[in-house]
C-alpha atoms as a PDB file:
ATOM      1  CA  UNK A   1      22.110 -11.492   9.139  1.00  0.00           C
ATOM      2  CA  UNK A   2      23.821  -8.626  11.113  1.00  0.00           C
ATOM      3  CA  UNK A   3      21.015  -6.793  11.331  1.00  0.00           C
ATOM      4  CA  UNK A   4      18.336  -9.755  13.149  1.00  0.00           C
ATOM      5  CA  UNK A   5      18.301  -7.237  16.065  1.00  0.00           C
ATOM      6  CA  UNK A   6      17.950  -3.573  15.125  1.00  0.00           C
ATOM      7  CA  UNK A   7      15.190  -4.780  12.854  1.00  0.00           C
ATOM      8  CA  UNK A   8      13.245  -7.010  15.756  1.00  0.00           C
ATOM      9  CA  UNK A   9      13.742  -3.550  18.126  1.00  0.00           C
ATOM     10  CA  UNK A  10      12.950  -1.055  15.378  1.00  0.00           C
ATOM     11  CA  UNK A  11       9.580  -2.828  14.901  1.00  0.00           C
ATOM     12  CA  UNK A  12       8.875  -3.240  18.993  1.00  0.00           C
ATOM     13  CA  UNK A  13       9.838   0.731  18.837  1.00  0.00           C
ATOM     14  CA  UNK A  14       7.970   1.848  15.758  1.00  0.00           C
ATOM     15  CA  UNK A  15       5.145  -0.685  15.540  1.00  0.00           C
ATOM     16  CA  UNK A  16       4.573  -2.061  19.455  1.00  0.00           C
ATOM     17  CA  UNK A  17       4.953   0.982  21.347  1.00  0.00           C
ATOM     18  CA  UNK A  18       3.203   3.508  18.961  1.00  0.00           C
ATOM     19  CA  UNK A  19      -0.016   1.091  18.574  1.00  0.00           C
ATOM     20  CA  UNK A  20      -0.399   0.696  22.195  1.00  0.00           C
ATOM     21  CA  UNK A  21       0.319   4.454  23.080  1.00  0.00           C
ATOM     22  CA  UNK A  22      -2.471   5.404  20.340  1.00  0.00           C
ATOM     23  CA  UNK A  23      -5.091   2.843  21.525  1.00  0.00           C
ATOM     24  CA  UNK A  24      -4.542   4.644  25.029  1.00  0.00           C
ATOM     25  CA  UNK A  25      -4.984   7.874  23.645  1.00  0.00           C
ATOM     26  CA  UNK A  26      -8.073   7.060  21.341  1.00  0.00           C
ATOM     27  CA  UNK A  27      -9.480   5.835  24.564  1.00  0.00           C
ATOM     28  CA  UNK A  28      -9.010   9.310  26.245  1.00  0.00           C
ATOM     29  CA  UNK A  29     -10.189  11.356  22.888  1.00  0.00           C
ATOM     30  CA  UNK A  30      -7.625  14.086  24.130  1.00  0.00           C
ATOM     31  CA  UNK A  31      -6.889  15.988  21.519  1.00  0.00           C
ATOM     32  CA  UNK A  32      -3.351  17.074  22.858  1.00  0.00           C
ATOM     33  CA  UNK A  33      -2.684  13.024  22.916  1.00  0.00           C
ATOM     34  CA  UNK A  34      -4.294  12.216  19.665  1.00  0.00           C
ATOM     35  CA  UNK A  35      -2.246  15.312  17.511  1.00  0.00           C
ATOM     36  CA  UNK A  36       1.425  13.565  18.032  1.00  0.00           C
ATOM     37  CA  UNK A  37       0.357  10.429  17.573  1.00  0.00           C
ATOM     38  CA  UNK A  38      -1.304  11.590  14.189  1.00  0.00           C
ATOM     39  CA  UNK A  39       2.034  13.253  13.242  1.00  0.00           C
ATOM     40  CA  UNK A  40       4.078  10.075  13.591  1.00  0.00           C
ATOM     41  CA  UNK A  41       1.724   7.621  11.864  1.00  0.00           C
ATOM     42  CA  UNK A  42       1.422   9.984   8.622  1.00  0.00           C
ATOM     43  CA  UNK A  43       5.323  10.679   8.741  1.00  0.00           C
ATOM     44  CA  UNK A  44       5.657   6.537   9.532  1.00  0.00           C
ATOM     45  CA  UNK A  45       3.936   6.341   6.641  1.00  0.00           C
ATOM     46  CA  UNK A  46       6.349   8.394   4.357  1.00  0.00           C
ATOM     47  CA  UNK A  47       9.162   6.704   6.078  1.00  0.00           C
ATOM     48  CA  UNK A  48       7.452   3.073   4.817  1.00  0.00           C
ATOM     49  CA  UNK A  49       6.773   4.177   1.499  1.00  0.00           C
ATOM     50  CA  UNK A  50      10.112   5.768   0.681  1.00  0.00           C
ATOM     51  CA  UNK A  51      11.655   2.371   2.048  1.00  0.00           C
ATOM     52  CA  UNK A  52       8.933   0.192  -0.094  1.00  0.00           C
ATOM     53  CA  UNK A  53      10.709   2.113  -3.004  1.00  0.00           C
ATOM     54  CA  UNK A  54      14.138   1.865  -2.179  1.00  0.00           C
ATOM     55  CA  UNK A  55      14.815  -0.851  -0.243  1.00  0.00           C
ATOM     56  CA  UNK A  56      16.732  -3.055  -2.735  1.00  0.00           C
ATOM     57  CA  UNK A  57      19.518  -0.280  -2.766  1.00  0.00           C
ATOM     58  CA  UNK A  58      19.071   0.265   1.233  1.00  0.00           C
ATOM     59  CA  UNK A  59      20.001  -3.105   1.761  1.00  0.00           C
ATOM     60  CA  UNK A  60      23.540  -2.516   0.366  1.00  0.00           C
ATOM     61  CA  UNK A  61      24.077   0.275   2.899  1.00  0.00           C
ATOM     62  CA  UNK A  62      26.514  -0.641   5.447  1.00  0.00           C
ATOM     63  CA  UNK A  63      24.750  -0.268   8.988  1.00  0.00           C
ATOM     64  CA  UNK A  64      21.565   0.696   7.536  1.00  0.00           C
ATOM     65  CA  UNK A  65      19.446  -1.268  10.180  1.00  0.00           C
ATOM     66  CA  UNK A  66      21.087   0.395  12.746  1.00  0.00           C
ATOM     67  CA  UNK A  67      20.563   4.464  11.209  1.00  0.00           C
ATOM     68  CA  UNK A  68      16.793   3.230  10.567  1.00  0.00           C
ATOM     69  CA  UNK A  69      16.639   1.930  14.214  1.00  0.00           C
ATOM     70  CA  UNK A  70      18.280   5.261  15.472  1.00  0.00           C
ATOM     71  CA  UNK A  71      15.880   7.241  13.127  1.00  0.00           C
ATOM     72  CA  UNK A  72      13.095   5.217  14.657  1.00  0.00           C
ATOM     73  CA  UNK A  73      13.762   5.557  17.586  1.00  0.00           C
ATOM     74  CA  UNK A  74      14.272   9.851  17.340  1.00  0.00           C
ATOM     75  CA  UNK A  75      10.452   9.504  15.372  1.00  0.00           C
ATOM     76  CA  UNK A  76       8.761   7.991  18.363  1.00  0.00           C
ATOM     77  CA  UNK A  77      10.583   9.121  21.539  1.00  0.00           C
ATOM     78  CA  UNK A  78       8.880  12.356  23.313  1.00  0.00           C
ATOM     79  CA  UNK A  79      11.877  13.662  24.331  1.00  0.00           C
ATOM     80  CA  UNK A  80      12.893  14.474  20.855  1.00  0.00           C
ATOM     81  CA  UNK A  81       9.697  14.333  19.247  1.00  0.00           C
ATOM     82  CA  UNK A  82      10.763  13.776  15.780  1.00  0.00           C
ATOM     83  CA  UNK A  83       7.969  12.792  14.325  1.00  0.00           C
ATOM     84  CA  UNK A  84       6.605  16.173  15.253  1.00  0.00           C
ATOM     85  CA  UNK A  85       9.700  18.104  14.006  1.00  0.00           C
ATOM     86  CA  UNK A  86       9.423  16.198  10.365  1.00  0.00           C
ATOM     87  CA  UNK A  87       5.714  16.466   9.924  1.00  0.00           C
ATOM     88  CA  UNK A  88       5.508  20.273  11.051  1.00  0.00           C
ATOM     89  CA  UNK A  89       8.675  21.571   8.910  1.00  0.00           C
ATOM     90  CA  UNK A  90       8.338  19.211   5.691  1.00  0.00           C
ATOM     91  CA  UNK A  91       5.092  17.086   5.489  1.00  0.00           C
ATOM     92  CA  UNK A  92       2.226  19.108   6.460  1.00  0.00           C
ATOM     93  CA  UNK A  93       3.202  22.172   4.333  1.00  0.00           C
ATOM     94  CA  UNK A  94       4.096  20.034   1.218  1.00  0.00           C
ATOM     95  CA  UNK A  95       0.312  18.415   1.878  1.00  0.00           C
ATOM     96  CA  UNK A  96      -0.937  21.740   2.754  1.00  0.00           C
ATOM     97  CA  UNK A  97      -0.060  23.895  -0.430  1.00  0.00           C
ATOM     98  CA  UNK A  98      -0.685  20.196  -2.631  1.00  0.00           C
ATOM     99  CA  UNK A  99      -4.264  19.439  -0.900  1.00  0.00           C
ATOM    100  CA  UNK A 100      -6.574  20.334  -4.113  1.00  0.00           C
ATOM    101  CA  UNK A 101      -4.208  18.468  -6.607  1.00  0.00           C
ATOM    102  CA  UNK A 102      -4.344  15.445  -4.453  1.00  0.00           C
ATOM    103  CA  UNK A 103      -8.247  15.645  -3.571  1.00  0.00           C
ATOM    104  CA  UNK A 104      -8.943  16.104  -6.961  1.00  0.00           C
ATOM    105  CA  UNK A 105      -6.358  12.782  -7.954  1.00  0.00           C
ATOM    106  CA  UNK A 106      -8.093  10.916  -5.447  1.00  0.00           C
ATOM    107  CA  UNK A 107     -11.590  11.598  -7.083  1.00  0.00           C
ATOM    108  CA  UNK A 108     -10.454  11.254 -10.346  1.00  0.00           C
ATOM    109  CA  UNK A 109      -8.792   7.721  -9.179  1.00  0.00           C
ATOM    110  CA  UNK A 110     -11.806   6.737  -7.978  1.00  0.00           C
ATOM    111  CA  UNK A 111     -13.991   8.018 -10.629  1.00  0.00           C
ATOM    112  CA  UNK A 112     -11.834   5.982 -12.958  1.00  0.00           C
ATOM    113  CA  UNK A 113     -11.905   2.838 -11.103  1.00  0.00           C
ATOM    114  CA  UNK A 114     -15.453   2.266 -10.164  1.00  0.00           C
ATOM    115  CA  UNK A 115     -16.040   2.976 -13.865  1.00  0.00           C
ATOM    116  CA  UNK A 116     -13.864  -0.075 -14.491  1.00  0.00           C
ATOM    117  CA  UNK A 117     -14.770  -2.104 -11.994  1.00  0.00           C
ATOM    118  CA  UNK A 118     -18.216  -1.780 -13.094  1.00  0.00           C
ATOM    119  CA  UNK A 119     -17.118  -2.563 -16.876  1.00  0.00           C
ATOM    120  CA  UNK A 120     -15.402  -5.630 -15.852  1.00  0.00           C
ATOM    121  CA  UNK A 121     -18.231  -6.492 -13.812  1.00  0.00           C
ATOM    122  CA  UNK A 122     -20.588  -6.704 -16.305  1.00  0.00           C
ATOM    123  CA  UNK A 123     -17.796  -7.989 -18.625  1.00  0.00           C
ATOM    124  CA  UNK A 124     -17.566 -11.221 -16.205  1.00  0.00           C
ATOM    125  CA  UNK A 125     -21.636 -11.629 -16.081  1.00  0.00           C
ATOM    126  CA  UNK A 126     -21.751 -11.243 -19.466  1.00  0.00           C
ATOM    127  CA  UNK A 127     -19.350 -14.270 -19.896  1.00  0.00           C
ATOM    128  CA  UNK A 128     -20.938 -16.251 -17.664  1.00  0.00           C
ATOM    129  CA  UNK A 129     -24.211 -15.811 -19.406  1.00  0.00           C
ATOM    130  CA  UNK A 130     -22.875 -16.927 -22.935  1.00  0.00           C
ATOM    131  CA  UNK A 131     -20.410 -19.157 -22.162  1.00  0.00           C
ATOM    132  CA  UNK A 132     -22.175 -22.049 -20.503  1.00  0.00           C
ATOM    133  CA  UNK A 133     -20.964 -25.022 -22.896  1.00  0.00           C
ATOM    134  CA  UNK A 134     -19.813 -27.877 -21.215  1.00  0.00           C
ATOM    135  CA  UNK A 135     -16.361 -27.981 -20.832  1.00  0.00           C
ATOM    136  CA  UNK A 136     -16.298 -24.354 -19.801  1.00  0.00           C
ATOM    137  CA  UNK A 137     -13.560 -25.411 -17.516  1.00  0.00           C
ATOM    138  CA  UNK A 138     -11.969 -22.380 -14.938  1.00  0.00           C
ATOM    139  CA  UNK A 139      -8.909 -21.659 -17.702  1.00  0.00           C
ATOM    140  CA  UNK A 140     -11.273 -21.056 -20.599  1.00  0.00           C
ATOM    141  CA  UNK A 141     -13.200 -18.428 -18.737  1.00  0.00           C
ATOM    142  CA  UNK A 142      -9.887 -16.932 -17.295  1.00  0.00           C
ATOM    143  CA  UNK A 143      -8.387 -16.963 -20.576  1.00  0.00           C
ATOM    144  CA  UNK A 144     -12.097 -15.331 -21.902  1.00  0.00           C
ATOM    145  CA  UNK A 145     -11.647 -12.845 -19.439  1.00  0.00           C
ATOM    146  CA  UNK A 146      -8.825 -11.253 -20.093  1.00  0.00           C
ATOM    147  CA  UNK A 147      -9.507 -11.064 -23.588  1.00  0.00           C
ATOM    148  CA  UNK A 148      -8.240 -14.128 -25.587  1.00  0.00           C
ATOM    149  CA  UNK A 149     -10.540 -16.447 -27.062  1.00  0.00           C
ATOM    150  CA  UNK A 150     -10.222 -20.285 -28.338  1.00  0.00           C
ATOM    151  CA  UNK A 151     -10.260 -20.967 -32.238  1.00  0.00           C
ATOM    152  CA  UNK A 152     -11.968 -24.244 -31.144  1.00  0.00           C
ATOM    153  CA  UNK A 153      -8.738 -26.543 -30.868  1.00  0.00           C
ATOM    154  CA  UNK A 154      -7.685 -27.274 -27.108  1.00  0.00           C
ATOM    155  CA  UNK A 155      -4.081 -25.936 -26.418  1.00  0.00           C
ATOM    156  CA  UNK A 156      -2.625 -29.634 -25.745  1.00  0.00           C
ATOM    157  CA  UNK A 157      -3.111 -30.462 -29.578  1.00  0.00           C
ATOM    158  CA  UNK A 158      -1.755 -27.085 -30.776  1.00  0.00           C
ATOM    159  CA  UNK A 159      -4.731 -25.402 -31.005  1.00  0.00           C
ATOM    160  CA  UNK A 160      -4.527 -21.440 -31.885  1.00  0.00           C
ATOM    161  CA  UNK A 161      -5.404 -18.603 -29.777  1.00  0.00           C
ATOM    162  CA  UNK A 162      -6.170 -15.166 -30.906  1.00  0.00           C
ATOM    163  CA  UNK A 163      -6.610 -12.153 -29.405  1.00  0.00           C
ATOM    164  CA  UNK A 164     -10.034 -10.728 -29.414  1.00  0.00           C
END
């Protein structure tokens, strides 16, 4: 309740601003205007995912709104440049000496998931080629899908389910 207005500024200052001031310098393709606002999207970034993680306990911190506004507000401004300072001293050489582990997670990742997206691809054709009885109704093929199948009594009149 307190904190209605240094959330509504923090997001003008760290959303509004920022997205405008990097459309104008994508439009220029300036280099020297591009780096910084690089810097602070990729520390923004950090700063959202640490908060995505512990925001249930951040919520209980007196003022909080206000430190992240403040914090914010040192990120974006160019007379402290912030974002720079952060990204230069702890970001880039944490990415920098971790690049190969994380390229090689990222492959892996993706390795792994177009190998099961293509499994339960052909998983979902395959049920829609054998299971055409009537009465195939949408919760029979989502309960099919994720692995159960029907003994051949509906649920309503107790019927059994087991796990295939």
């Amino acid at each position: 309740m307190f904190d209605l207005i240094p959330n509504l500024v923090s997001s003008v200052a760290s959303f509004l601003f920022p997205v405008f001031a990097s459309y104008k310098a994508l439009k220029t393709s300036d280099p020297a205007q591009l780096t910084p606002w690089l810097m602070y999207w990729v520390v923004l970034s950090f700063v959202v995912l640490f908060e995505s993680w512990t925001g249930w306990i951040l919520f209980w911190v007196p003022f909080y709104a206000y430190a992240r506004f403040l914090f914010l507000l040192y990120l974006v401004l160019p007379q402290t440049q912030g974002a720079r300072v952060i990204y230069e001293t702890y970001v880039h050489p944490r990415l920098e000496e971790n690049e190969t582990a994380i390229e090689e997670l990222i492959a892996t990742a993706h390795e792994r998931l177009r190998t099961a997206g293509i499994a339960y691809l052909k998983r979902a054709i395959e049920l829609l080629r054998t299971n055409r009885e009537p009465g195939w109704g949408a919760y029979t093929w989502v309960v099919a899908w994720v692995g159960i199948r029907h003994s051949g009594m509906d649920q309503v009149s107790g019927g059994v389910y087991t796990v295939g």
